[in-house]
Protein backbone atom coordinates (compact mmCIF):
# COMPACT_ATOMS: atom_id res chain seq x y z
CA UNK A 1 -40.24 -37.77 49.81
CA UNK A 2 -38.39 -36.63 46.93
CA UNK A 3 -39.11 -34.07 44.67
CA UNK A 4 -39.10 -34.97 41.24
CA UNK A 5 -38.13 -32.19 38.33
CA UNK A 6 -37.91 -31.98 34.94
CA UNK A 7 -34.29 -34.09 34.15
CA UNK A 8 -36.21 -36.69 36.99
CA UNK A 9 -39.41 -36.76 34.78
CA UNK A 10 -36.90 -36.89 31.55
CA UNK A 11 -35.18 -39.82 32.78
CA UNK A 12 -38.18 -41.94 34.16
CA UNK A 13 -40.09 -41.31 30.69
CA UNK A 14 -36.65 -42.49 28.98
CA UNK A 15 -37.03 -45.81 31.61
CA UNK A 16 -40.11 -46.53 30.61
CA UNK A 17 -39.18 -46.20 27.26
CA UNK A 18 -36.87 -48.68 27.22
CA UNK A 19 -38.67 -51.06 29.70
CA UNK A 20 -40.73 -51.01 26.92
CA UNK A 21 -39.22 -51.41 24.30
CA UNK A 22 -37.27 -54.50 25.85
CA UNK A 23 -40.76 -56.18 26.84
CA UNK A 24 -42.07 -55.28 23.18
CA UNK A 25 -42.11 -58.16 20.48
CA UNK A 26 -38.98 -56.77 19.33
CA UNK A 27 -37.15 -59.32 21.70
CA UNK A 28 -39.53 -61.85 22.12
CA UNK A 29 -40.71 -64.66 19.90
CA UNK A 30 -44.63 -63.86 20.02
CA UNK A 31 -46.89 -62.39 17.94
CA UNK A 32 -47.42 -59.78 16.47
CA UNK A 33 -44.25 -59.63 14.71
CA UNK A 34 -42.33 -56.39 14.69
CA UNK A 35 -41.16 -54.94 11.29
CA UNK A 36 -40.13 -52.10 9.78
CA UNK A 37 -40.18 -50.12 13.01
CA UNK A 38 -38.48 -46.88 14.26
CA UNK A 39 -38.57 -44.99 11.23
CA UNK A 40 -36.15 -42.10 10.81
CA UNK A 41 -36.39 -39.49 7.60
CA UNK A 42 -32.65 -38.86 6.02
CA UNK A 43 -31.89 -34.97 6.44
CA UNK A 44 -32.23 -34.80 2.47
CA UNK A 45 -35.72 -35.91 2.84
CA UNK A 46 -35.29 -38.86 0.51
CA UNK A 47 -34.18 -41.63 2.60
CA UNK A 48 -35.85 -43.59 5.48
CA UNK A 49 -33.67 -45.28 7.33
CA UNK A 50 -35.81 -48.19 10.39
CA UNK A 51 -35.18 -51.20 11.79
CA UNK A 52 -36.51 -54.94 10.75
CA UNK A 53 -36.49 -58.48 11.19
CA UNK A 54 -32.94 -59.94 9.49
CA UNK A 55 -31.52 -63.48 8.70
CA UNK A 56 -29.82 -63.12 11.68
CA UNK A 57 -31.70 -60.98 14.30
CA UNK A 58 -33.23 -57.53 13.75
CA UNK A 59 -31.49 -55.35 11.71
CA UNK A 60 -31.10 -51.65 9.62
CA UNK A 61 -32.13 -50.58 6.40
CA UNK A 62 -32.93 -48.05 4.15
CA UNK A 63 -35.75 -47.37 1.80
CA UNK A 64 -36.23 -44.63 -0.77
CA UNK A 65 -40.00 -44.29 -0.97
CA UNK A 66 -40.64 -43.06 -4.16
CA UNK A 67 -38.27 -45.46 -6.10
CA UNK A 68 -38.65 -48.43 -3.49
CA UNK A 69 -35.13 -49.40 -3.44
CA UNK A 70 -33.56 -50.75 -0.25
CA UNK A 71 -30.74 -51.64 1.25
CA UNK A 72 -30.06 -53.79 4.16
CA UNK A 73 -27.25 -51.74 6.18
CA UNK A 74 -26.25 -54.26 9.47
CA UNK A 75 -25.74 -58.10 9.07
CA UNK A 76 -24.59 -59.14 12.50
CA UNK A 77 -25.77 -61.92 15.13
CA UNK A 78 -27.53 -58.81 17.29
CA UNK A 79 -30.10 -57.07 17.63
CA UNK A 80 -30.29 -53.49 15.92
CA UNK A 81 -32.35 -50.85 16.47
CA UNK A 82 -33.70 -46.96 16.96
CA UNK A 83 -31.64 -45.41 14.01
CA UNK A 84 -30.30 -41.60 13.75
CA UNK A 85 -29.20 -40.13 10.58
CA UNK A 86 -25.86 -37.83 10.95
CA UNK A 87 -26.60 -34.04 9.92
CA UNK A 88 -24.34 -34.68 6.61
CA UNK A 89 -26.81 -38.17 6.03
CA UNK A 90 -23.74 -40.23 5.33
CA UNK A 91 -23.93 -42.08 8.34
CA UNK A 92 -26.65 -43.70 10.92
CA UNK A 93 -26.19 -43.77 14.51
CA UNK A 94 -28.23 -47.20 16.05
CA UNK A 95 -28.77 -49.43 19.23
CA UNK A 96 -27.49 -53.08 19.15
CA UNK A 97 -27.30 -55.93 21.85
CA UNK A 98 -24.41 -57.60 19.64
CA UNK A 99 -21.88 -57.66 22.45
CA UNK A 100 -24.21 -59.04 24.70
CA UNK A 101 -24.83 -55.75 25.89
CA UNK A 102 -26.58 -52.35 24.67
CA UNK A 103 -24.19 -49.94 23.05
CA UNK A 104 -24.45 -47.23 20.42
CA UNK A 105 -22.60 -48.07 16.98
CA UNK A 106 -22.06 -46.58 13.64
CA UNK A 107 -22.94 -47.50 10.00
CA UNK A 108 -21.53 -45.80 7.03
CA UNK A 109 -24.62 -45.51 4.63
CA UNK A 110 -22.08 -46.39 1.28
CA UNK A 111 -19.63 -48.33 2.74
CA UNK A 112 -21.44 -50.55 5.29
CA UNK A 113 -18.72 -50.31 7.74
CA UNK A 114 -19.92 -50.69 11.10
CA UNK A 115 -17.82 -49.09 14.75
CA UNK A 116 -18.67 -49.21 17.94
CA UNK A 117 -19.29 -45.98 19.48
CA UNK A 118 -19.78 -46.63 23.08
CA UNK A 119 -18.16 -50.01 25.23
CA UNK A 120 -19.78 -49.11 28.78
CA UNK A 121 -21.03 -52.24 30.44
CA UNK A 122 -24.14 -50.22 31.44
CA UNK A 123 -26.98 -49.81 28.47
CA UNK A 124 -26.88 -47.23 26.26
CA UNK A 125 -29.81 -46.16 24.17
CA UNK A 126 -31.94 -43.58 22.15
CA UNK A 127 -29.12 -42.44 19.98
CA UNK A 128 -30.20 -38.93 18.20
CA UNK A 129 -27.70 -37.62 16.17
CA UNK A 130 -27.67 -33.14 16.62
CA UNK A 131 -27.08 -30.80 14.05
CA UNK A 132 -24.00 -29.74 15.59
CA UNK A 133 -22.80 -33.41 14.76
CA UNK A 134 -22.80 -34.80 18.16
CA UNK A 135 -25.36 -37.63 19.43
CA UNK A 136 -27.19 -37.50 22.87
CA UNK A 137 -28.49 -41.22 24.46
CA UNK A 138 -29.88 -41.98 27.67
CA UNK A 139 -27.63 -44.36 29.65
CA UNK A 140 -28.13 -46.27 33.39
CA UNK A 141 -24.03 -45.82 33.52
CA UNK A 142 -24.25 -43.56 36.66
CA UNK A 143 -27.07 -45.89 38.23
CA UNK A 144 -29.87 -43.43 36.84
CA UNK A 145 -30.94 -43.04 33.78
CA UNK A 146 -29.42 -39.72 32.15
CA UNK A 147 -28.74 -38.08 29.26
CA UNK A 148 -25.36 -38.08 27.81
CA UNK A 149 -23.76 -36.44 24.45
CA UNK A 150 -20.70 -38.14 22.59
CA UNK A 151 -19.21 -37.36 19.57
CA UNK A 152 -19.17 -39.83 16.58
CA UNK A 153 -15.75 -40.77 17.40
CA UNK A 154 -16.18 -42.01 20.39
CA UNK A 155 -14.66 -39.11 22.17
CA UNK A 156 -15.79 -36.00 24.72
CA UNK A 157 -18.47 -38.23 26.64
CA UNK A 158 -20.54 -35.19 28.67
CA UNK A 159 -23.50 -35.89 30.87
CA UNK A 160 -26.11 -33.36 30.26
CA UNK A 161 -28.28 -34.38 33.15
CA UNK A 162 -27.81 -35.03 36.63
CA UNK A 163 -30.56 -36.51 38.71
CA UNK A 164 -30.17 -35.56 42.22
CA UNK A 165 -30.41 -38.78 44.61
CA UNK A 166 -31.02 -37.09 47.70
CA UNK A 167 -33.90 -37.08 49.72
């Protein structure tokens, strides 16, 4: 039987996570409906950016709370979700299925221009952007689920875990 550490724990918790979140409403048409979800405070403090039903499929906005002004960020044919605000707060970090597949992508909060971040035919999900202006996901691209770290170019791809498979 094999023993199971802290990265294995890590990684199954992340699986679950997004076995859930794929079962969830989000991506089903049943009730209840799914809005406003996956809140994540700007690092100013004055900006929330989250996820919510679109025209077009679930998308990102932001809200300032005190003057209720918002902004729809993404207007694609995907799905977008589980937003991350960069350290400098002028760009957001998010999940989408728009390629028929789950990959990270970037939004620039003032210009709305939108990049792909990561084209691995495996998923890729739970983008949190670090203060030292990287972002770490959990992807199934080695056939477990790990953590990984990227820059926000799309450049220096590091695995930080590495699940042992042996018995």
């Amino acid at each position: 039987m094999k023993k199971m550490g802290v990265i294995g724990v890590v990684a199954v918790i992340a699986l679950l996570g997004f076995m859930g979140i794929r079962s969830c409403s989000l991506f089903q048409e049943s009730e209840p409906e799914l809005t406003n979800w996956e809140p994540d405070l700007s690092p100013d403090g004055k900006t929330i950016a989250f996820a919510s039903p679109g025209e077009k499929g679930f998308q990102i906005y932001v809200r300032q709370p005190y003057s209720g002004e918002e902004t729809q960020l993404t207007s694609n044919e995907g799905n977008n979700w589980a937003p991350s605000w960069s350290p400098q707060g002028d760009q957001i970090v998010f999940c989408s299925d728009l390629d028929k597949n789950v990959d990270l992508y970037i939004v620039n909060v003032d210009t709305l221009q939108t990049v792909r971040l990561t084209t691995h035919e495996d998923d890729d999900v739970n983008p949190m952007w670090t203060t030292e202006n990287t972002i770490l996901f959990n992807s199934n691209r080695s056939g477990v689920w790990e953590i990984y770290e990227i820059s926000p170019y799309g450049d220096s791809l590091i695995k930080v875990t590495e699940t042992s498979t042996e018995e």
